[in-house]
PDBML (XML) file of the C-alpha atoms, coordinates in Angstrom:
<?xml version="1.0" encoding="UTF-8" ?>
<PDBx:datablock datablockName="MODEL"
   xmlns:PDBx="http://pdbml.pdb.org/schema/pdbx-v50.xsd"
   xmlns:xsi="http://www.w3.org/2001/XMLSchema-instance"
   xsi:schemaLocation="http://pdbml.pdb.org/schema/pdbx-v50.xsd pdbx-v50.xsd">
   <PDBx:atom_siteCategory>
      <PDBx:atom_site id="1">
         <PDBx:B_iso_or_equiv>0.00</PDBx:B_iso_or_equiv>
         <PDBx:Cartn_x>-4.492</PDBx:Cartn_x>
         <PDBx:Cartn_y>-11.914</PDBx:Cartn_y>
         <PDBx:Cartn_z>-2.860</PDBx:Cartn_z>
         <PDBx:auth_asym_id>A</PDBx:auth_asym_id>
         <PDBx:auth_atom_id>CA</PDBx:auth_atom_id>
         <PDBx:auth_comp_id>UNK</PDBx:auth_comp_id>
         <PDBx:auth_seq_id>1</PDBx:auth_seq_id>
         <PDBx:group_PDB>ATOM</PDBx:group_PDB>
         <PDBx:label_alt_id xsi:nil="true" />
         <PDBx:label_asym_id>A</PDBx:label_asym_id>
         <PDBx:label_atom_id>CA</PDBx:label_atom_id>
         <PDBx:label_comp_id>UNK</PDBx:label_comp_id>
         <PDBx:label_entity_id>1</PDBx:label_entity_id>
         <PDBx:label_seq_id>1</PDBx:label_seq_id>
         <PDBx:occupancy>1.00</PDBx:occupancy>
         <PDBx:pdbx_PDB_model_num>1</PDBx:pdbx_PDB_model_num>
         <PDBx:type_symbol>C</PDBx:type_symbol>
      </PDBx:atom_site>
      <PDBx:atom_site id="2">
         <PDBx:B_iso_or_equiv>0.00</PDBx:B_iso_or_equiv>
         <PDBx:Cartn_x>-6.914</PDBx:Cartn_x>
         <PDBx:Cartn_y>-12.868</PDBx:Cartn_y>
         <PDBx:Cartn_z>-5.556</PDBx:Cartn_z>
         <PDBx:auth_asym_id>A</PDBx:auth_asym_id>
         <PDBx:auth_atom_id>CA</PDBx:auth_atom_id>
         <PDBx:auth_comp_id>UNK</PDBx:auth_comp_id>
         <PDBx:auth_seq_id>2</PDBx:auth_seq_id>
         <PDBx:group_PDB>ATOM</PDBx:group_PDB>
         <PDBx:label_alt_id xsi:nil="true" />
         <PDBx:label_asym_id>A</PDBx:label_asym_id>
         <PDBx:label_atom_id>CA</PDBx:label_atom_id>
         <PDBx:label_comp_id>UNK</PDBx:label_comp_id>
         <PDBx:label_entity_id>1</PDBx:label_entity_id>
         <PDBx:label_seq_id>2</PDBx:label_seq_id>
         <PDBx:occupancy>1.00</PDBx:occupancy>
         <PDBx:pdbx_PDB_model_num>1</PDBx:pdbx_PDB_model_num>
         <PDBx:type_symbol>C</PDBx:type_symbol>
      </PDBx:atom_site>
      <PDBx:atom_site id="3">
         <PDBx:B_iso_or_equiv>0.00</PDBx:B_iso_or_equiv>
         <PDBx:Cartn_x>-4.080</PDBx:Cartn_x>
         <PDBx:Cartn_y>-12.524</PDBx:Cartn_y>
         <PDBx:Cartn_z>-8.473</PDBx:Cartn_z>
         <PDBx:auth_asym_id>A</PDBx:auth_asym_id>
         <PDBx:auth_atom_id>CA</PDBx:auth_atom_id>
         <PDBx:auth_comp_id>UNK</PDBx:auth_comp_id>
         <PDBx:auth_seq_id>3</PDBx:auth_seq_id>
         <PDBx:group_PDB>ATOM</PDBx:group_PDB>
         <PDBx:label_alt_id xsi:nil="true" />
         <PDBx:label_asym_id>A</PDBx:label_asym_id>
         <PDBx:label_atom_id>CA</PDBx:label_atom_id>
         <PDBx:label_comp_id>UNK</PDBx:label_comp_id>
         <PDBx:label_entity_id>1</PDBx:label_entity_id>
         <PDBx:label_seq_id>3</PDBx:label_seq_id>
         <PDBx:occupancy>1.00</PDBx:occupancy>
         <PDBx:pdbx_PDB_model_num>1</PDBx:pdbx_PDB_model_num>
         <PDBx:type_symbol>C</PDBx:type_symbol>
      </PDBx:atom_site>
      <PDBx:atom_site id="4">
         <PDBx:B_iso_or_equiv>0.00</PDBx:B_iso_or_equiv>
         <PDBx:Cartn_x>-1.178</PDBx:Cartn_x>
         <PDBx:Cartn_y>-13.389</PDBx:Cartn_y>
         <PDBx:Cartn_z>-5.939</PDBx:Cartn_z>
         <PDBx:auth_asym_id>A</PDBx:auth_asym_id>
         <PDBx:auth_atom_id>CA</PDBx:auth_atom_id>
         <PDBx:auth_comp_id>UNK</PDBx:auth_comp_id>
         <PDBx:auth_seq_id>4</PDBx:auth_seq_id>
         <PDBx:group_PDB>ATOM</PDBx:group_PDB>
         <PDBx:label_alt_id xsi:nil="true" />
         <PDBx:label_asym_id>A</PDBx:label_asym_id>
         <PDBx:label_atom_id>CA</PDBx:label_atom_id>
         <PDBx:label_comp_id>UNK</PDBx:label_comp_id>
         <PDBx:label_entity_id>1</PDBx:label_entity_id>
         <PDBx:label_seq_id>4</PDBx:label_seq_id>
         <PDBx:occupancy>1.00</PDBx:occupancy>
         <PDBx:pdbx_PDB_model_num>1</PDBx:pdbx_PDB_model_num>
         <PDBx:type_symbol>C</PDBx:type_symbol>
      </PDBx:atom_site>
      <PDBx:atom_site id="5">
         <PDBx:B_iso_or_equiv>0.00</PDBx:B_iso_or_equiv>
         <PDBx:Cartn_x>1.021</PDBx:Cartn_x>
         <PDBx:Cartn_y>-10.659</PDBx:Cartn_y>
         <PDBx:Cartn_z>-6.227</PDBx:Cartn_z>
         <PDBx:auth_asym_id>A</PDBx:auth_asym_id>
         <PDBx:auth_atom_id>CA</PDBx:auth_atom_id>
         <PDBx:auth_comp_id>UNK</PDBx:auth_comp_id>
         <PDBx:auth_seq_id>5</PDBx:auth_seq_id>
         <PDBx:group_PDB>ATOM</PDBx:group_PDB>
         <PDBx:label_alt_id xsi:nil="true" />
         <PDBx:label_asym_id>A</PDBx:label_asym_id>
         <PDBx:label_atom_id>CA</PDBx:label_atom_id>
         <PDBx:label_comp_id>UNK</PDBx:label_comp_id>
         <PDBx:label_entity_id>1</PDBx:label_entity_id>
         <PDBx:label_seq_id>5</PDBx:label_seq_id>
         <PDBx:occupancy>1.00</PDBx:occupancy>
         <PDBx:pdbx_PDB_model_num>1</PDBx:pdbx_PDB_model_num>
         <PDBx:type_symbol>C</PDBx:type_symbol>
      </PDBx:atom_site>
      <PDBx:atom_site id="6">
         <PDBx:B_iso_or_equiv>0.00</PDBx:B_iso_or_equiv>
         <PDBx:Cartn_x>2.640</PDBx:Cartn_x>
         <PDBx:Cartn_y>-9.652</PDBx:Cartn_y>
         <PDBx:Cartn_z>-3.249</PDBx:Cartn_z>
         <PDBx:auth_asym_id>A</PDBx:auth_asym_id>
         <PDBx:auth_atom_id>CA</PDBx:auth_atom_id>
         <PDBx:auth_comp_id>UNK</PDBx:auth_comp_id>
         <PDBx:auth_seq_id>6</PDBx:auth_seq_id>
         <PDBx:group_PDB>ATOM</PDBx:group_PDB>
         <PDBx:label_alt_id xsi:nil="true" />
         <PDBx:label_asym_id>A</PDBx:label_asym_id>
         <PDBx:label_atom_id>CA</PDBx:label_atom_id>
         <PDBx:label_comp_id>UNK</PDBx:label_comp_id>
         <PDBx:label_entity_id>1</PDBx:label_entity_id>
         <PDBx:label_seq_id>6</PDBx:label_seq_id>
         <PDBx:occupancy>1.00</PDBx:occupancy>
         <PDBx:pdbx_PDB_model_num>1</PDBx:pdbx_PDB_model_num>
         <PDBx:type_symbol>C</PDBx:type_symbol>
      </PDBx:atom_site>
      <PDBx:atom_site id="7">
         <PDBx:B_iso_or_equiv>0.00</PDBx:B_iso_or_equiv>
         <PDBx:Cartn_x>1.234</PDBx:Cartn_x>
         <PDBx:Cartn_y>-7.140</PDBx:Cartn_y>
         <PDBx:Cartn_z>-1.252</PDBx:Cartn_z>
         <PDBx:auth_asym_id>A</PDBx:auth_asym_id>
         <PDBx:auth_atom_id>CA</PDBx:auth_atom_id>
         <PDBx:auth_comp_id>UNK</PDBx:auth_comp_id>
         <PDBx:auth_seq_id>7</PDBx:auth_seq_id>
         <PDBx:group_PDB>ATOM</PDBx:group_PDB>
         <PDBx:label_alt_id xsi:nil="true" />
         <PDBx:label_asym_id>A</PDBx:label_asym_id>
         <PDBx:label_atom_id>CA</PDBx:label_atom_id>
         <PDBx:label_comp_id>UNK</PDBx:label_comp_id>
         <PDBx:label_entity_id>1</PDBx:label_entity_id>
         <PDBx:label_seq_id>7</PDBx:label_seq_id>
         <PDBx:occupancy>1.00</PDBx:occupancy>
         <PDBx:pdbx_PDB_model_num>1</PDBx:pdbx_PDB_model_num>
         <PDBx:type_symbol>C</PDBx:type_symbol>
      </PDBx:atom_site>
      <PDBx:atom_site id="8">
         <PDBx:B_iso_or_equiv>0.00</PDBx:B_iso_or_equiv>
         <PDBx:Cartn_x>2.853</PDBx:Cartn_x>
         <PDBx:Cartn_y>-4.643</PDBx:Cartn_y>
         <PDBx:Cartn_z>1.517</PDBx:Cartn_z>
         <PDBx:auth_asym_id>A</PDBx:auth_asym_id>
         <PDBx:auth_atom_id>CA</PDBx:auth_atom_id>
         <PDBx:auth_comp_id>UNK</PDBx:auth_comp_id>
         <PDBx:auth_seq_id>8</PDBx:auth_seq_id>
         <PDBx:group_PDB>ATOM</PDBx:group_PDB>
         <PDBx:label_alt_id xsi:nil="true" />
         <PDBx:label_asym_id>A</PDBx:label_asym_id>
         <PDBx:label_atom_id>CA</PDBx:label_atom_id>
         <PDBx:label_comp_id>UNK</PDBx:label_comp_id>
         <PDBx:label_entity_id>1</PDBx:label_entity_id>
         <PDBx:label_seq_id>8</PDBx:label_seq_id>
         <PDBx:occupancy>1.00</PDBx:occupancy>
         <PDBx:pdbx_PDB_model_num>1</PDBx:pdbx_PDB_model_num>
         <PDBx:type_symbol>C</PDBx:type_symbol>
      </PDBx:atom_site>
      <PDBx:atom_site id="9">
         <PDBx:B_iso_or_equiv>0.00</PDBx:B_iso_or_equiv>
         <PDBx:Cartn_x>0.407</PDBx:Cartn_x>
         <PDBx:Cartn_y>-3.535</PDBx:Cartn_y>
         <PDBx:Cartn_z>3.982</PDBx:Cartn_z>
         <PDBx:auth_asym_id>A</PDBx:auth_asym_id>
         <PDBx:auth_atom_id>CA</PDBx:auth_atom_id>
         <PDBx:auth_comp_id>UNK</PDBx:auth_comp_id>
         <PDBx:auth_seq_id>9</PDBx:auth_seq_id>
         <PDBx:group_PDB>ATOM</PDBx:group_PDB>
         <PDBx:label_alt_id xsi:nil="true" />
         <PDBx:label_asym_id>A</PDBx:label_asym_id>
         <PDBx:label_atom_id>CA</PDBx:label_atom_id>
         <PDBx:label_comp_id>UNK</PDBx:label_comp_id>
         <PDBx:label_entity_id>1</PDBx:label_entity_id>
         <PDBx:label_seq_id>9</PDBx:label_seq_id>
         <PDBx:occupancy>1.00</PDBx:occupancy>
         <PDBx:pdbx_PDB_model_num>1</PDBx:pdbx_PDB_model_num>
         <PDBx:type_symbol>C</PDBx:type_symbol>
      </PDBx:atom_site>
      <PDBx:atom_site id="10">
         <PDBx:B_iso_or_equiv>0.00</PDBx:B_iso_or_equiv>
         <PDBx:Cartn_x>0.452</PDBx:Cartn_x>
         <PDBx:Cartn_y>0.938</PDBx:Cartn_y>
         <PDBx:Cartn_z>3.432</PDBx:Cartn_z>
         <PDBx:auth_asym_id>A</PDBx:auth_asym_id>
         <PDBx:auth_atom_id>CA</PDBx:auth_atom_id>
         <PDBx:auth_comp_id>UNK</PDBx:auth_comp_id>
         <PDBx:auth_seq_id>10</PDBx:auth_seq_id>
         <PDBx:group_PDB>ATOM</PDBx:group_PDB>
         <PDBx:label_alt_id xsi:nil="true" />
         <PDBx:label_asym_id>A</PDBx:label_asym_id>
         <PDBx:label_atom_id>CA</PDBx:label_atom_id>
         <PDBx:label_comp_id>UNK</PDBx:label_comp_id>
         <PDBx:label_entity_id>1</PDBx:label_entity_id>
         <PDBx:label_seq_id>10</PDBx:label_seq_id>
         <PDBx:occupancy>1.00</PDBx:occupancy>
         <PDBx:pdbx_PDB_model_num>1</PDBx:pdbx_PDB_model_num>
         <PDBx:type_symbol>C</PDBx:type_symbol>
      </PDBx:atom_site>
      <PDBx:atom_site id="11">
         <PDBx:B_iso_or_equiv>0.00</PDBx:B_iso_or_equiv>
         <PDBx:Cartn_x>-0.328</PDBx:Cartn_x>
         <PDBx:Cartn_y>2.329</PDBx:Cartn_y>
         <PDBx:Cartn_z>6.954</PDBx:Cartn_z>
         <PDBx:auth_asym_id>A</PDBx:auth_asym_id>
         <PDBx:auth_atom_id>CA</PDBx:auth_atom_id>
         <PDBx:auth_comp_id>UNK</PDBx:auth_comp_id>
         <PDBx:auth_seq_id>11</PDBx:auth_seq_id>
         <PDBx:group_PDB>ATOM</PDBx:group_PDB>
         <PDBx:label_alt_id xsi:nil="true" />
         <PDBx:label_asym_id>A</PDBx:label_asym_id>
         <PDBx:label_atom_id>CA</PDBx:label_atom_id>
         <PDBx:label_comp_id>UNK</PDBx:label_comp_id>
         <PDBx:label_entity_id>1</PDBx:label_entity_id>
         <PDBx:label_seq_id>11</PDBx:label_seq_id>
         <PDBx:occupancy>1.00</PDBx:occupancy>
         <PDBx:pdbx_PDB_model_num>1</PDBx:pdbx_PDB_model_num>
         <PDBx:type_symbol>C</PDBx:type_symbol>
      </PDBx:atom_site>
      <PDBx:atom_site id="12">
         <PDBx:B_iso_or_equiv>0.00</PDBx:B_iso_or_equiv>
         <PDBx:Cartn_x>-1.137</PDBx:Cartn_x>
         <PDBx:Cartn_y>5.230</PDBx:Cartn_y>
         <PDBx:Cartn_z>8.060</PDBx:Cartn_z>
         <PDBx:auth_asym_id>A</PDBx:auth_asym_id>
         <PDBx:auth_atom_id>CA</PDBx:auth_atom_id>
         <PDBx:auth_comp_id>UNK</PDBx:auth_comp_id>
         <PDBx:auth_seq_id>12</PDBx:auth_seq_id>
         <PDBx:group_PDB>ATOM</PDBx:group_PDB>
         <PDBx:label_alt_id xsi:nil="true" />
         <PDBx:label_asym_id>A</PDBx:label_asym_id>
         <PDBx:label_atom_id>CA</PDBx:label_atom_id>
         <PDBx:label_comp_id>UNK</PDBx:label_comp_id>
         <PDBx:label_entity_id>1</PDBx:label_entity_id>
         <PDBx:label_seq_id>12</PDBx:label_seq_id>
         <PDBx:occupancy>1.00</PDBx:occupancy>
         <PDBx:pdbx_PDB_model_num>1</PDBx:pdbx_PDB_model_num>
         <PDBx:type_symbol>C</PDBx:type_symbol>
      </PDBx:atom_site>
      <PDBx:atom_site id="13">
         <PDBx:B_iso_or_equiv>0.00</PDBx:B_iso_or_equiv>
         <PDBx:Cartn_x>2.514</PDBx:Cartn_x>
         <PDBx:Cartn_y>4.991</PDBx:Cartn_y>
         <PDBx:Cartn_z>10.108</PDBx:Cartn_z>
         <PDBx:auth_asym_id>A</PDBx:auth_asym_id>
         <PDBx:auth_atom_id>CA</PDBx:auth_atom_id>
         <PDBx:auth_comp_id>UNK</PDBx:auth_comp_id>
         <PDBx:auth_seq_id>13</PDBx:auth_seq_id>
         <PDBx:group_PDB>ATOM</PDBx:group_PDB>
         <PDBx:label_alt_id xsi:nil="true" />
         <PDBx:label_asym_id>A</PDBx:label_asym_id>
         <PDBx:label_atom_id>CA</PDBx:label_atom_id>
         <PDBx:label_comp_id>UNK</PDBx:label_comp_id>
         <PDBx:label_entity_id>1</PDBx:label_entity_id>
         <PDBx:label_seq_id>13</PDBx:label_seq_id>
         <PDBx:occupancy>1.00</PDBx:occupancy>
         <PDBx:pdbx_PDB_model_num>1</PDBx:pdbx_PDB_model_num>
         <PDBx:type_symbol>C</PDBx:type_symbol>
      </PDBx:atom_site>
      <PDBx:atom_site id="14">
         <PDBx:B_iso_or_equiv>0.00</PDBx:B_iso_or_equiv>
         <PDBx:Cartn_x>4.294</PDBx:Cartn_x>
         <PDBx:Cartn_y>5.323</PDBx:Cartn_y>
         <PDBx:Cartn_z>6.482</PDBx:Cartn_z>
         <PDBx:auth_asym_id>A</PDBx:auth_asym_id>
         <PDBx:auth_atom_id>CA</PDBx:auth_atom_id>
         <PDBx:auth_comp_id>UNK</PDBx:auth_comp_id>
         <PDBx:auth_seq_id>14</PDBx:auth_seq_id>
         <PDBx:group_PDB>ATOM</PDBx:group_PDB>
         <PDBx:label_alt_id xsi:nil="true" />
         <PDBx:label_asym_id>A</PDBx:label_asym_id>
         <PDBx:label_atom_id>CA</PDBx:label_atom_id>
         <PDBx:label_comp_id>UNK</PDBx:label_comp_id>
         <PDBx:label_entity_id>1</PDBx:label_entity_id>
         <PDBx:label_seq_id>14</PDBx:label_seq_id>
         <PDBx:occupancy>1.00</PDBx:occupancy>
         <PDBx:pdbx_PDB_model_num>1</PDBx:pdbx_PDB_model_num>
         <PDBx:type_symbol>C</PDBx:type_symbol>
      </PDBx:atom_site>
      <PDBx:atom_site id="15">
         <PDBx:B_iso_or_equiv>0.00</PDBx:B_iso_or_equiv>
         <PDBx:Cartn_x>5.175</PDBx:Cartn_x>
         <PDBx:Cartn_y>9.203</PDBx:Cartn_y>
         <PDBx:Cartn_z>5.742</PDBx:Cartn_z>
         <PDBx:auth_asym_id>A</PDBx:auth_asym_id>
         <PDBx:auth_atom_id>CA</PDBx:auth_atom_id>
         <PDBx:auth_comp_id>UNK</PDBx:auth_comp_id>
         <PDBx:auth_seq_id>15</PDBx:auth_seq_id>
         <PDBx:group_PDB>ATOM</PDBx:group_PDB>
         <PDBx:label_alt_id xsi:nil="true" />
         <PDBx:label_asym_id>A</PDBx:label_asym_id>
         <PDBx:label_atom_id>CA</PDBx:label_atom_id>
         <PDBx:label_comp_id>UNK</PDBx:label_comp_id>
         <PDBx:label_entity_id>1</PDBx:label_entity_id>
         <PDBx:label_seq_id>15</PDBx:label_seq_id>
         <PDBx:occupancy>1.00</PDBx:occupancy>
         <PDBx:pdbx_PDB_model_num>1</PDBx:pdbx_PDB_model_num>
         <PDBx:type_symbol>C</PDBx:type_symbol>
      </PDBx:atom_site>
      <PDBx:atom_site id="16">
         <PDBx:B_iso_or_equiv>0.00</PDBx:B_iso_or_equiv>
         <PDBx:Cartn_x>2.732</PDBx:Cartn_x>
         <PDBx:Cartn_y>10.404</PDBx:Cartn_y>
         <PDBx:Cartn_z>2.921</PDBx:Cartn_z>
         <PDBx:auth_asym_id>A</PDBx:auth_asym_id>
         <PDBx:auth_atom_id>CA</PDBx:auth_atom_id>
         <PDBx:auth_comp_id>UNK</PDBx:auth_comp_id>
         <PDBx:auth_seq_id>16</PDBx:auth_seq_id>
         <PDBx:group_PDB>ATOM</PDBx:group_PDB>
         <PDBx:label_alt_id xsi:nil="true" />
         <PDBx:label_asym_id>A</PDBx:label_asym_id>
         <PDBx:label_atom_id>CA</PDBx:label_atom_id>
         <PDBx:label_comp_id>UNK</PDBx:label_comp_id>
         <PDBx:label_entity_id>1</PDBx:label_entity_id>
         <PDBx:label_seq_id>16</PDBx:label_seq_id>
         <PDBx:occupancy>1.00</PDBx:occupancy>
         <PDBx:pdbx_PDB_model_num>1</PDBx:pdbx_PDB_model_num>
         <PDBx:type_symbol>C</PDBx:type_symbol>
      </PDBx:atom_site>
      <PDBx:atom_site id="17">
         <PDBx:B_iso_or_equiv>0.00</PDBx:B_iso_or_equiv>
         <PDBx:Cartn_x>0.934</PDBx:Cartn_x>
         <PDBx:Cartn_y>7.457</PDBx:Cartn_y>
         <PDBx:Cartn_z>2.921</PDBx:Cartn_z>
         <PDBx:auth_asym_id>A</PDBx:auth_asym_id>
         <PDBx:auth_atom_id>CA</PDBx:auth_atom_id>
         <PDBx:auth_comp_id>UNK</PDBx:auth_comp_id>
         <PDBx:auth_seq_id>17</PDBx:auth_seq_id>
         <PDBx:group_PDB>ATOM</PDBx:group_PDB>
         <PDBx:label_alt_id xsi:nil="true" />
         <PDBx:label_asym_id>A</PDBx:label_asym_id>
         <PDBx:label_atom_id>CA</PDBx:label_atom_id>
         <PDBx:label_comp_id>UNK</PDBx:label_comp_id>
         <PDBx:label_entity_id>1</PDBx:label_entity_id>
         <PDBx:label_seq_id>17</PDBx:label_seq_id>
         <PDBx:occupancy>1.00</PDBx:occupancy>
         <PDBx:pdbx_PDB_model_num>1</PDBx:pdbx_PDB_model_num>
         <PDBx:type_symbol>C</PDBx:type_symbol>
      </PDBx:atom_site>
      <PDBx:atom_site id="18">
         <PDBx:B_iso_or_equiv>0.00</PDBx:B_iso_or_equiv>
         <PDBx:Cartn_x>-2.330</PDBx:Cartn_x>
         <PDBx:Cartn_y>8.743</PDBx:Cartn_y>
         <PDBx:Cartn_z>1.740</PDBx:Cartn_z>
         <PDBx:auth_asym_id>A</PDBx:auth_asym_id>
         <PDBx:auth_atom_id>CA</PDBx:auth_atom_id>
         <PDBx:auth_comp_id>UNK</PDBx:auth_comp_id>
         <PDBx:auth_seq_id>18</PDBx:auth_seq_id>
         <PDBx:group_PDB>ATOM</PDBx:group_PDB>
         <PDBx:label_alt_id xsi:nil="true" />
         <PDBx:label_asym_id>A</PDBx:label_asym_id>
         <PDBx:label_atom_id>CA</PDBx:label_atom_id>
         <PDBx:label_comp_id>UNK</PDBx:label_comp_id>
         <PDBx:label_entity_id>1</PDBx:label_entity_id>
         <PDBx:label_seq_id>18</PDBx:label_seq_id>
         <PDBx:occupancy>1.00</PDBx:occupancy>
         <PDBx:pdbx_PDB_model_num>1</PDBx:pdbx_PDB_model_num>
         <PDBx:type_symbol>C</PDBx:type_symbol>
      </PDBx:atom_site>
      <PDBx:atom_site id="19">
         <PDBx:B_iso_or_equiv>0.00</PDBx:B_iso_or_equiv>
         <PDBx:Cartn_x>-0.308</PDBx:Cartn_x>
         <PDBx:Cartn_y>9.514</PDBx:Cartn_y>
         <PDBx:Cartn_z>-1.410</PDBx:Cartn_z>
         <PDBx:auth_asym_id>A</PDBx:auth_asym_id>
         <PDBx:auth_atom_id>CA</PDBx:auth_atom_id>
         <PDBx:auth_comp_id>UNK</PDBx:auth_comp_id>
         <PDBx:auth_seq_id>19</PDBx:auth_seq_id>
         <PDBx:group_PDB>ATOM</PDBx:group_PDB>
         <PDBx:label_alt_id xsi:nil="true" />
         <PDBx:label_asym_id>A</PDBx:label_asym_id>
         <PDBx:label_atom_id>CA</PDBx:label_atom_id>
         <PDBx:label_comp_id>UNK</PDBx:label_comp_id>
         <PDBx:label_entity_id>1</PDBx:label_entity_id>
         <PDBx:label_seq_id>19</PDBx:label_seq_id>
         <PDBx:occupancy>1.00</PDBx:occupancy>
         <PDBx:pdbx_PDB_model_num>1</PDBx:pdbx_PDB_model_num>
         <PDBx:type_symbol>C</PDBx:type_symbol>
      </PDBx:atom_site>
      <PDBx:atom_site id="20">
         <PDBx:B_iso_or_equiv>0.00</PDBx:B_iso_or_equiv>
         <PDBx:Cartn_x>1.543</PDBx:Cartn_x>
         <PDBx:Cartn_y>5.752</PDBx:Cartn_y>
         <PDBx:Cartn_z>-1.693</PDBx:Cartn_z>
         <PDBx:auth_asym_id>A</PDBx:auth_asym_id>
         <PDBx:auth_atom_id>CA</PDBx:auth_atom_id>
         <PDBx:auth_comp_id>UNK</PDBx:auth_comp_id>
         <PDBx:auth_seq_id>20</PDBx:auth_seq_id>
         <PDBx:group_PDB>ATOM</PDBx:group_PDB>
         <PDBx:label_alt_id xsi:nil="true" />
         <PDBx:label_asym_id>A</PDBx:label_asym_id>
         <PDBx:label_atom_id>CA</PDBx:label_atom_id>
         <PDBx:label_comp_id>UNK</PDBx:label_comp_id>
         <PDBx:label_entity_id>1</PDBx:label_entity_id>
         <PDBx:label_seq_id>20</PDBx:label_seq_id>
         <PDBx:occupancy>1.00</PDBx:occupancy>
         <PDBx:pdbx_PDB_model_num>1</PDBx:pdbx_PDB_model_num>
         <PDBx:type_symbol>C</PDBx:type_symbol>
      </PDBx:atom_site>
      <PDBx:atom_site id="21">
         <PDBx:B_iso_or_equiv>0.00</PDBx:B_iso_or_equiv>
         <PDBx:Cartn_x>-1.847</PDBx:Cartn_x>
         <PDBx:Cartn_y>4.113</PDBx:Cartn_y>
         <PDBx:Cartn_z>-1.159</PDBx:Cartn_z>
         <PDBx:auth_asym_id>A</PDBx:auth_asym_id>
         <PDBx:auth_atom_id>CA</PDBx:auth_atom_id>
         <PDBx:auth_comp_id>UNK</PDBx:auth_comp_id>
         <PDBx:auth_seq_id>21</PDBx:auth_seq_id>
         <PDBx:group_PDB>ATOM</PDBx:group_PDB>
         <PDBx:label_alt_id xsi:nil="true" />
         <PDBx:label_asym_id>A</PDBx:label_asym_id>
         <PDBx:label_atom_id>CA</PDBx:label_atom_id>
         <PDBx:label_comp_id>UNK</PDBx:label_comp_id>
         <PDBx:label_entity_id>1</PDBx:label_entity_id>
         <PDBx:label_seq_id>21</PDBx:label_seq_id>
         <PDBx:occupancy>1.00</PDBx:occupancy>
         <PDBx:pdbx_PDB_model_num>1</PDBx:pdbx_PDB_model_num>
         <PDBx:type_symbol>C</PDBx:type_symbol>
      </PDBx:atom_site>
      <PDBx:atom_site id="22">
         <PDBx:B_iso_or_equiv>0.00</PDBx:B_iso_or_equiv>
         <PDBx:Cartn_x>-3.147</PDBx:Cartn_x>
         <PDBx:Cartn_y>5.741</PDBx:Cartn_y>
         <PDBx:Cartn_z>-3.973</PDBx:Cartn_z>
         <PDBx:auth_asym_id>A</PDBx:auth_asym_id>
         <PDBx:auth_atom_id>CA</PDBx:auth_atom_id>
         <PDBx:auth_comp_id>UNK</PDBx:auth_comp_id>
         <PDBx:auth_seq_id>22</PDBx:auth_seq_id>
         <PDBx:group_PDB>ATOM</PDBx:group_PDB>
         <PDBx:label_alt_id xsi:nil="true" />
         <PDBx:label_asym_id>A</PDBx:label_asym_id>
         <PDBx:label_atom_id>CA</PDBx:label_atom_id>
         <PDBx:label_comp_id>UNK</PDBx:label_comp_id>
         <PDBx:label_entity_id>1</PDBx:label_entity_id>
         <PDBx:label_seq_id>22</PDBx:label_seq_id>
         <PDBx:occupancy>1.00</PDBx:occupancy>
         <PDBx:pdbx_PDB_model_num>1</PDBx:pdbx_PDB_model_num>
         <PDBx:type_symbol>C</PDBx:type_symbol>
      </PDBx:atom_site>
      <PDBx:atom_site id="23">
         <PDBx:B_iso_or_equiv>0.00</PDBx:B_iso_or_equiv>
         <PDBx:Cartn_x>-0.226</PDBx:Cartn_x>
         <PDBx:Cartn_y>5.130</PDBx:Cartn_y>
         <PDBx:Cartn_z>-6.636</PDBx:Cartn_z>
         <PDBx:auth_asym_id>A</PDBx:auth_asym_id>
         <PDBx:auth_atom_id>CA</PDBx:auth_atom_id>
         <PDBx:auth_comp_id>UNK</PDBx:auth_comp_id>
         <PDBx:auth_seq_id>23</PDBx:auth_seq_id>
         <PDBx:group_PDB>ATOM</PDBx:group_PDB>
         <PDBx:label_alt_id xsi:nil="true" />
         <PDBx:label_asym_id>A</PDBx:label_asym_id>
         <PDBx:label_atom_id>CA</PDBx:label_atom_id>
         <PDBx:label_comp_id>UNK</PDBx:label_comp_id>
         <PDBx:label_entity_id>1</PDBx:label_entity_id>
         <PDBx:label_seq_id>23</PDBx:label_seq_id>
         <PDBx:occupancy>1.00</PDBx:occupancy>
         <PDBx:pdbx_PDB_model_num>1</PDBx:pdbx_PDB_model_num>
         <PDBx:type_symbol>C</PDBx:type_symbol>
      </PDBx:atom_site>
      <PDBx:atom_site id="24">
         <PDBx:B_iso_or_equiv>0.00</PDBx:B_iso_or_equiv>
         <PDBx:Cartn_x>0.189</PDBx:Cartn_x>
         <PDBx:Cartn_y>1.455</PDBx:Cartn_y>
         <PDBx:Cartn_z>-5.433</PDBx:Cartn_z>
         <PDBx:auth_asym_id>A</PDBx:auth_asym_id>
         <PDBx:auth_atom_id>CA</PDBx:auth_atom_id>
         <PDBx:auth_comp_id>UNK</PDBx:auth_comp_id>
         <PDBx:auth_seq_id>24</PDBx:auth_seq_id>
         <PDBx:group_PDB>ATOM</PDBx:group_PDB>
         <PDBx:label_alt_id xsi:nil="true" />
         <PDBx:label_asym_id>A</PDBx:label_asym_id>
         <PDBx:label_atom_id>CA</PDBx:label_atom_id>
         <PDBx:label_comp_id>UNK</PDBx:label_comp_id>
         <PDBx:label_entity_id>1</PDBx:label_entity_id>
         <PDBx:label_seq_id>24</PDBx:label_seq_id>
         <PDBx:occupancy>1.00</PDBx:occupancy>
         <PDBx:pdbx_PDB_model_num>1</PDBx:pdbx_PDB_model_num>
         <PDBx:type_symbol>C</PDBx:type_symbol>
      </PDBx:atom_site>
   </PDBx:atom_siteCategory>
</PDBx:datablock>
């Protein structure tokens, strides 16, 4: 938000998302 790049919420709903929270 601050440096408006886009941004696609991670949840806990996406498969290894523990994982693709982290390398985002």
């Amino acid at each position: 938000d601050k440096f408006e790049k886009p941004y696609s919420e991670i949840t806990d709903k996406v498969e290894d998302f523990r994982a693709k929270r982290i390398t985002s």
